[in-house]
PDB file of N, CA and C in Angstrom:
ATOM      1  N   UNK A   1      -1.967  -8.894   3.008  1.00  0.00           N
ATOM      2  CA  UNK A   1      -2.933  -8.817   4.079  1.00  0.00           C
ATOM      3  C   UNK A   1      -4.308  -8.573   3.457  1.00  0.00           C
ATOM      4  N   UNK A   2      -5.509  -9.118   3.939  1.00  0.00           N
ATOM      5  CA  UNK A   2      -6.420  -8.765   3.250  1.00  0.00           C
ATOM      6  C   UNK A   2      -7.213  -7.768   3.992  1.00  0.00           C
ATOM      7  N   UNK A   3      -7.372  -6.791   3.186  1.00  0.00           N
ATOM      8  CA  UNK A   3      -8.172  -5.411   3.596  1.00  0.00           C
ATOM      9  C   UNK A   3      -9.948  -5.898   3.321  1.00  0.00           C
ATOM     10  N   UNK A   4     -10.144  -6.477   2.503  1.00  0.00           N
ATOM     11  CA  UNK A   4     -11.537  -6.903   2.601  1.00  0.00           C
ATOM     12  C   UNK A   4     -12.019  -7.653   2.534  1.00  0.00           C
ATOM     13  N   UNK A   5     -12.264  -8.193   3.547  1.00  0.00           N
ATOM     14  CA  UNK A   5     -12.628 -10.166   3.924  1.00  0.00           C
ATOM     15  C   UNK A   5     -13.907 -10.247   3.260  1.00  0.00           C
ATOM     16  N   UNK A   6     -14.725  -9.663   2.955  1.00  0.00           N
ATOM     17  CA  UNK A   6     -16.422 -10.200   2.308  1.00  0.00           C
ATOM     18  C   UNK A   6     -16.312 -10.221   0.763  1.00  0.00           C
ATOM     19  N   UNK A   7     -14.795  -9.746   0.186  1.00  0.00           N
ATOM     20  CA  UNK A   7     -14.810  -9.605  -1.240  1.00  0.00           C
ATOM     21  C   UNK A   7     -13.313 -10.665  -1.482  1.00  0.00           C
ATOM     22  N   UNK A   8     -12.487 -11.163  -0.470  1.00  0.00           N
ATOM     23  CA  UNK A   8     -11.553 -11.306  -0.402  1.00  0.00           C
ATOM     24  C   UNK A   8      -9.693 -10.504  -1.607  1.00  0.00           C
ATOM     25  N   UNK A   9     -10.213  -9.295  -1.263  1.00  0.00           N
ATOM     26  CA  UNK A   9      -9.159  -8.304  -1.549  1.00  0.00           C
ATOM     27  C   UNK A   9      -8.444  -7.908  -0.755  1.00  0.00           C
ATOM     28  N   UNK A  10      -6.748  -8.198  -1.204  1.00  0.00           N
ATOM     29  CA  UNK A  10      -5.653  -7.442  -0.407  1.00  0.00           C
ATOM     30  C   UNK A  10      -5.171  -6.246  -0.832  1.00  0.00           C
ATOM     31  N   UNK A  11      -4.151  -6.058   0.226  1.00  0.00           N
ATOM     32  CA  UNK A  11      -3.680  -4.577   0.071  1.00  0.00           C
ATOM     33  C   UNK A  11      -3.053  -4.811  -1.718  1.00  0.00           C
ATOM     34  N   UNK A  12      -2.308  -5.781  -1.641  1.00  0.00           N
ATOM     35  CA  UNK A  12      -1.493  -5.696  -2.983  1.00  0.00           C
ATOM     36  C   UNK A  12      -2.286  -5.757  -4.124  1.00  0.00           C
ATOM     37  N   UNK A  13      -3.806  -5.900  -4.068  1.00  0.00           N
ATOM     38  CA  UNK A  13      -4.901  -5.931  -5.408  1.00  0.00           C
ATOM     39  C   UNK A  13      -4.876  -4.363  -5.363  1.00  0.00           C
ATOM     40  N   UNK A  14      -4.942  -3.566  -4.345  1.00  0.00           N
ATOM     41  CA  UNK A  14      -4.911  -2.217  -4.099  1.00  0.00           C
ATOM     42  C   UNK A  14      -4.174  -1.775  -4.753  1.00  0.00           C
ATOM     43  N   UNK A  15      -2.800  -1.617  -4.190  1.00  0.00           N
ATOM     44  CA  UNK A  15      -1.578  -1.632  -4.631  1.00  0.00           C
ATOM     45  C   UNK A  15      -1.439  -1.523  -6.198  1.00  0.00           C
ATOM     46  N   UNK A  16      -2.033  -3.076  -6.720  1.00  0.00           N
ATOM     47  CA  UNK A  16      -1.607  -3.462  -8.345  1.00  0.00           C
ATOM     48  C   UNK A  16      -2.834  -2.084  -8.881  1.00  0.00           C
ATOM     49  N   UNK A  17      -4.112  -2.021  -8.590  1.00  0.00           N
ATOM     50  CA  UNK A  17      -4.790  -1.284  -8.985  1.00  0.00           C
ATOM     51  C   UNK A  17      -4.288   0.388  -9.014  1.00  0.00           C
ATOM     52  N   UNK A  18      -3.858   0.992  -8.233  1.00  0.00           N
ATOM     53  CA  UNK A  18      -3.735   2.341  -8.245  1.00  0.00           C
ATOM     54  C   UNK A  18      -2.411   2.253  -9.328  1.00  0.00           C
ATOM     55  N   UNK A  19      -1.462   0.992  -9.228  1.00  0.00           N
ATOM     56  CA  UNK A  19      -0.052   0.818  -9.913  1.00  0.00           C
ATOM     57  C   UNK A  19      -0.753   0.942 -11.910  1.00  0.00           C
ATOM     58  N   UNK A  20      -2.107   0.545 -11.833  1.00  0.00           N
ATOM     59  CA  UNK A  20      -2.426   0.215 -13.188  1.00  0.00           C
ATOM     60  C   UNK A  20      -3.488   1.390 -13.159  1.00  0.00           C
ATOM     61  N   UNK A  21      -3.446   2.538 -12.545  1.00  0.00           N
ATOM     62  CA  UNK A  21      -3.946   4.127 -12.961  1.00  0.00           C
ATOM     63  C   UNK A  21      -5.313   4.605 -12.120  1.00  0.00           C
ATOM     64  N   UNK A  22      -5.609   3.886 -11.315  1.00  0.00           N
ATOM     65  CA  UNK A  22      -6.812   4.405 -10.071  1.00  0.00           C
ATOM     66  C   UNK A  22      -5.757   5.367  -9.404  1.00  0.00           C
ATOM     67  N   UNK A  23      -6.949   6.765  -9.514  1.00  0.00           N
ATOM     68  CA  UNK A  23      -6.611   7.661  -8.503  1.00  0.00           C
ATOM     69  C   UNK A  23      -7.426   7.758  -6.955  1.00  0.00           C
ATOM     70  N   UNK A  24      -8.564   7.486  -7.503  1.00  0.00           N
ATOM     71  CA  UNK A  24      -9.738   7.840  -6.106  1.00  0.00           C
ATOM     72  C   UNK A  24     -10.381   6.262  -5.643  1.00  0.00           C
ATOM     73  N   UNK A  25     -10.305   6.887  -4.494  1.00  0.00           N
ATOM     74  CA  UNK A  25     -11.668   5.665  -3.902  1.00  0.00           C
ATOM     75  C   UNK A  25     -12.227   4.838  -4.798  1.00  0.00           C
ATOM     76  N   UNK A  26     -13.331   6.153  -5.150  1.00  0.00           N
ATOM     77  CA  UNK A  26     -14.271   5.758  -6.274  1.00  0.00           C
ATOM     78  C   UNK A  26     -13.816   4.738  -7.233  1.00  0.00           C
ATOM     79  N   UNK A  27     -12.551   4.849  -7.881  1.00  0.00           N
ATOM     80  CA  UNK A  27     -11.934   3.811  -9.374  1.00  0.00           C
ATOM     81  C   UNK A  27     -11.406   2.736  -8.521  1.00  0.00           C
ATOM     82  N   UNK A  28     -11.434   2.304  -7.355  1.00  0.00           N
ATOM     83  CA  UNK A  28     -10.323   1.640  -6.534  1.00  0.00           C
ATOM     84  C   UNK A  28     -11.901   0.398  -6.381  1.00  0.00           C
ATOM     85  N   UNK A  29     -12.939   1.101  -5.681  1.00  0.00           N
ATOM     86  CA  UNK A  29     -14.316   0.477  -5.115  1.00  0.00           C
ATOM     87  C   UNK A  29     -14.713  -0.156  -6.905  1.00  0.00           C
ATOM     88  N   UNK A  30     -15.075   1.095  -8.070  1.00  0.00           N
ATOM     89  CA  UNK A  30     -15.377   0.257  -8.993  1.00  0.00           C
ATOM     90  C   UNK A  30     -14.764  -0.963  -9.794  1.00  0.00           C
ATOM     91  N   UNK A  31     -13.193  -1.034  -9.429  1.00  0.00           N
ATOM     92  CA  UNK A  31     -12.198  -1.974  -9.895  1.00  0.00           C
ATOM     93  C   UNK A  31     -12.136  -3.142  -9.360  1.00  0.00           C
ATOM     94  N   UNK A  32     -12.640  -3.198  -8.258  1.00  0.00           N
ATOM     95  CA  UNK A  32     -12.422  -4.444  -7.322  1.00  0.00           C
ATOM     96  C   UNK A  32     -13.452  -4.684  -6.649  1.00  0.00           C
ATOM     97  N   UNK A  33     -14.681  -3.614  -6.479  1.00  0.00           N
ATOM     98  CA  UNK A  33     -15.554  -4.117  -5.961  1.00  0.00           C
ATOM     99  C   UNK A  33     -15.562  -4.109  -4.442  1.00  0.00           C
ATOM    100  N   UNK A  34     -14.282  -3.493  -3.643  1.00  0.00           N
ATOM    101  CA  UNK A  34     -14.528  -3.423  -2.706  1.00  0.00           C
ATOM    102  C   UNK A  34     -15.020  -1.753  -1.542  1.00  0.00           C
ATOM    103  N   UNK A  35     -15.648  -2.726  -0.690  1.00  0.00           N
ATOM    104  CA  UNK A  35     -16.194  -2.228   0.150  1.00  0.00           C
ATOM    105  C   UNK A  35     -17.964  -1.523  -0.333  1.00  0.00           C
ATOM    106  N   UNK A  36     -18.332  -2.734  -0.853  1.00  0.00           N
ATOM    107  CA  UNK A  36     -19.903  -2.522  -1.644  1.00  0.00           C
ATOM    108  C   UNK A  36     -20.748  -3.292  -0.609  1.00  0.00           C
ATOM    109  N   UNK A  37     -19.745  -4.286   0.276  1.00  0.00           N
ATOM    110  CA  UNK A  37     -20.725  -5.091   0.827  1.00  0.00           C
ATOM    111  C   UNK A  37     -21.008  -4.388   2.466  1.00  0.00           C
ATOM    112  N   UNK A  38     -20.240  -5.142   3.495  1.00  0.00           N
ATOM    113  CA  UNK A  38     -20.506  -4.238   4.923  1.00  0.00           C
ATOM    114  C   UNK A  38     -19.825  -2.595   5.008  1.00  0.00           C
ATOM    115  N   UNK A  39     -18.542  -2.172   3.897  1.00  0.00           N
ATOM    116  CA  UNK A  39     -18.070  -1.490   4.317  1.00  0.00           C
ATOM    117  C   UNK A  39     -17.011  -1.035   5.091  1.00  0.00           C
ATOM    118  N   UNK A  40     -16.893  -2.136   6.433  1.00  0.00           N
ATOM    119  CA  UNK A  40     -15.668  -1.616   7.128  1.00  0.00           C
ATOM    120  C   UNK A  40     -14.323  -1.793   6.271  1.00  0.00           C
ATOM    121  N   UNK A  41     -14.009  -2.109   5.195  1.00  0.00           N
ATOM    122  CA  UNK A  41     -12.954  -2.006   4.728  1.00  0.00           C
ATOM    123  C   UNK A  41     -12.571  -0.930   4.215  1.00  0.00           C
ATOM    124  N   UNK A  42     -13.446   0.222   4.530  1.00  0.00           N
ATOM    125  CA  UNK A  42     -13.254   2.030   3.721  1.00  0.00           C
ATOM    126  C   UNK A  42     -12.302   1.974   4.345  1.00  0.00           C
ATOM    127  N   UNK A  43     -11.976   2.628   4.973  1.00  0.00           N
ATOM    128  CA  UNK A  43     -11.204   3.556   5.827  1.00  0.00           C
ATOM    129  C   UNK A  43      -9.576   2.847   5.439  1.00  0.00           C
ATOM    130  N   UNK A  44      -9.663   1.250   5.785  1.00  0.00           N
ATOM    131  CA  UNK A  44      -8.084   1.197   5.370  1.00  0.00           C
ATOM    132  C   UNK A  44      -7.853   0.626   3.934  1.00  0.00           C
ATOM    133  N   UNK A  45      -8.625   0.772   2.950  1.00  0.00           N
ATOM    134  CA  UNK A  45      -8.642   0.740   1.715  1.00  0.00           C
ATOM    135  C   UNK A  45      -8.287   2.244   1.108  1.00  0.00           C
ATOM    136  N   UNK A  46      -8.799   3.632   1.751  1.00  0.00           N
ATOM    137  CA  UNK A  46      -8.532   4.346   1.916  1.00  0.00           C
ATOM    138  C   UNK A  46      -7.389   5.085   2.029  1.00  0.00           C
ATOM    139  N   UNK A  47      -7.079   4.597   3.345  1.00  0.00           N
ATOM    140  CA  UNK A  47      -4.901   4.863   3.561  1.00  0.00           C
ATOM    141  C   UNK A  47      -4.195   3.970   2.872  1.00  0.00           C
ATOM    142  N   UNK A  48      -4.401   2.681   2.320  1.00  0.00           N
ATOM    143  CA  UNK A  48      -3.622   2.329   1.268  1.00  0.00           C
ATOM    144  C   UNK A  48      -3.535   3.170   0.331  1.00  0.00           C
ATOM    145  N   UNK A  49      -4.959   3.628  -0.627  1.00  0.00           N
ATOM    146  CA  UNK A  49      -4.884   4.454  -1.467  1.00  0.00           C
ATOM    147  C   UNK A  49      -3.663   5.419  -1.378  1.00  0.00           C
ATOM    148  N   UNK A  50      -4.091   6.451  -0.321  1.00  0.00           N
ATOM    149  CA  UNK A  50      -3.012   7.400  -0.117  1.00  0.00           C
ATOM    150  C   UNK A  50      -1.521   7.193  -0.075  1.00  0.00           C
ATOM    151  N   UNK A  51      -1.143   5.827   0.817  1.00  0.00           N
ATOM    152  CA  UNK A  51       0.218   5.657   0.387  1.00  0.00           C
ATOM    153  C   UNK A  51       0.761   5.557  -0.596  1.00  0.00           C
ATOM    154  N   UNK A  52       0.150   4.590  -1.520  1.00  0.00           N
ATOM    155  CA  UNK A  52       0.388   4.398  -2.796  1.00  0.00           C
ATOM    156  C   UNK A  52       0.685   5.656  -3.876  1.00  0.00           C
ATOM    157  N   UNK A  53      -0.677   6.296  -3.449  1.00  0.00           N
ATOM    158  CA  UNK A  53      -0.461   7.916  -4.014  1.00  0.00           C
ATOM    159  C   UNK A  53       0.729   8.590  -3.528  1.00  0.00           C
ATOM    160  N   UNK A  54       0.949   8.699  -2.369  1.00  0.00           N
ATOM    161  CA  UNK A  54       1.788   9.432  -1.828  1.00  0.00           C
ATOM    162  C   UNK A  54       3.881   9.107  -2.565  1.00  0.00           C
ATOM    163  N   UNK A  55       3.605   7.626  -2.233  1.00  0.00           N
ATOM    164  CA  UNK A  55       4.597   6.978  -2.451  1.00  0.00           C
ATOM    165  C   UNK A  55       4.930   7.313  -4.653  1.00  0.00           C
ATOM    166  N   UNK A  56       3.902   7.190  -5.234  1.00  0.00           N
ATOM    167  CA  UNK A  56       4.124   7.752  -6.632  1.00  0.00           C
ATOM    168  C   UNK A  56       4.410   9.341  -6.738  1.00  0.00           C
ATOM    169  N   UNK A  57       4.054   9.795  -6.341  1.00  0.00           N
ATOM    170  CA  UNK A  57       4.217  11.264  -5.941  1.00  0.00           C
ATOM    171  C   UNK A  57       5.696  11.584  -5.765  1.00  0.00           C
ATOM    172  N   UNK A  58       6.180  11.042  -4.875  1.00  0.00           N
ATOM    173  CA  UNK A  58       7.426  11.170  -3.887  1.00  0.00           C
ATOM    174  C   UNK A  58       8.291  10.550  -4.922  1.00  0.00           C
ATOM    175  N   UNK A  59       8.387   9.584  -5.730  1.00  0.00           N
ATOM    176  CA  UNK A  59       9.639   8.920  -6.720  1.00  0.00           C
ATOM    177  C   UNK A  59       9.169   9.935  -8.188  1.00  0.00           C
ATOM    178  N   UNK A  60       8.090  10.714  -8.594  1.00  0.00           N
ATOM    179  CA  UNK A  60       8.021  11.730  -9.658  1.00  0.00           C
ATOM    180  C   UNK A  60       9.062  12.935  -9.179  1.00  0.00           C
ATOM    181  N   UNK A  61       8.870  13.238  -7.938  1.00  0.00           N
ATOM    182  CA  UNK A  61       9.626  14.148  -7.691  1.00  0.00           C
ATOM    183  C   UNK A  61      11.247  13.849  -7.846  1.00  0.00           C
ATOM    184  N   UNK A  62      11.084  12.888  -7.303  1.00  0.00           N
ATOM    185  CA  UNK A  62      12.362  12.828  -6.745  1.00  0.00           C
ATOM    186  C   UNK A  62      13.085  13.092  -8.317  1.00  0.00           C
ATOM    187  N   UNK A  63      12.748  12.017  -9.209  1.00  0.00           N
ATOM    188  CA  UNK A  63      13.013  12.124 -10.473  1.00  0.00           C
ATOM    189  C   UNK A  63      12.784  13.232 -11.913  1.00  0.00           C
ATOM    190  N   UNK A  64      12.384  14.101 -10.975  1.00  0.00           N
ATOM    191  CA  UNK A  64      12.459  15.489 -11.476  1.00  0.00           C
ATOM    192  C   UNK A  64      13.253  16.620 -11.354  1.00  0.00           C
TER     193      UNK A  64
END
């Protein structure tokens, strides 16, 4: 799905990015460039982030 139509980035560039060591916003926006242009793609560029986080989080544990 694409989360940012003015840069054309999907969730799964997201995805591959946090998978290849982005923790924050910040490394997610400088990696891909998104949400530099209008913006509305924060917010669900955002909760991807977190799932992703969340979801690495949750299989460390588990495997601990």
């Amino acid at each position: 799905m694409y989360v940012c139509l003015c840069r054309g980035i999907t969730d799964q560039d997201i995805k591959d990015a946090v998978q290849n060591g982005a923790e924050t916003f910040r490394e997610i926006r400088d990696q891909l460039d998104i949400a530099t242009c209008c913006g509305r793609c924060a917010p669900e560029a955002k909760s991807i982030l977190r799932e992703e986080l969340s979801e690495i989080a949750a299989r460390i544990s588990v495997a601990a």
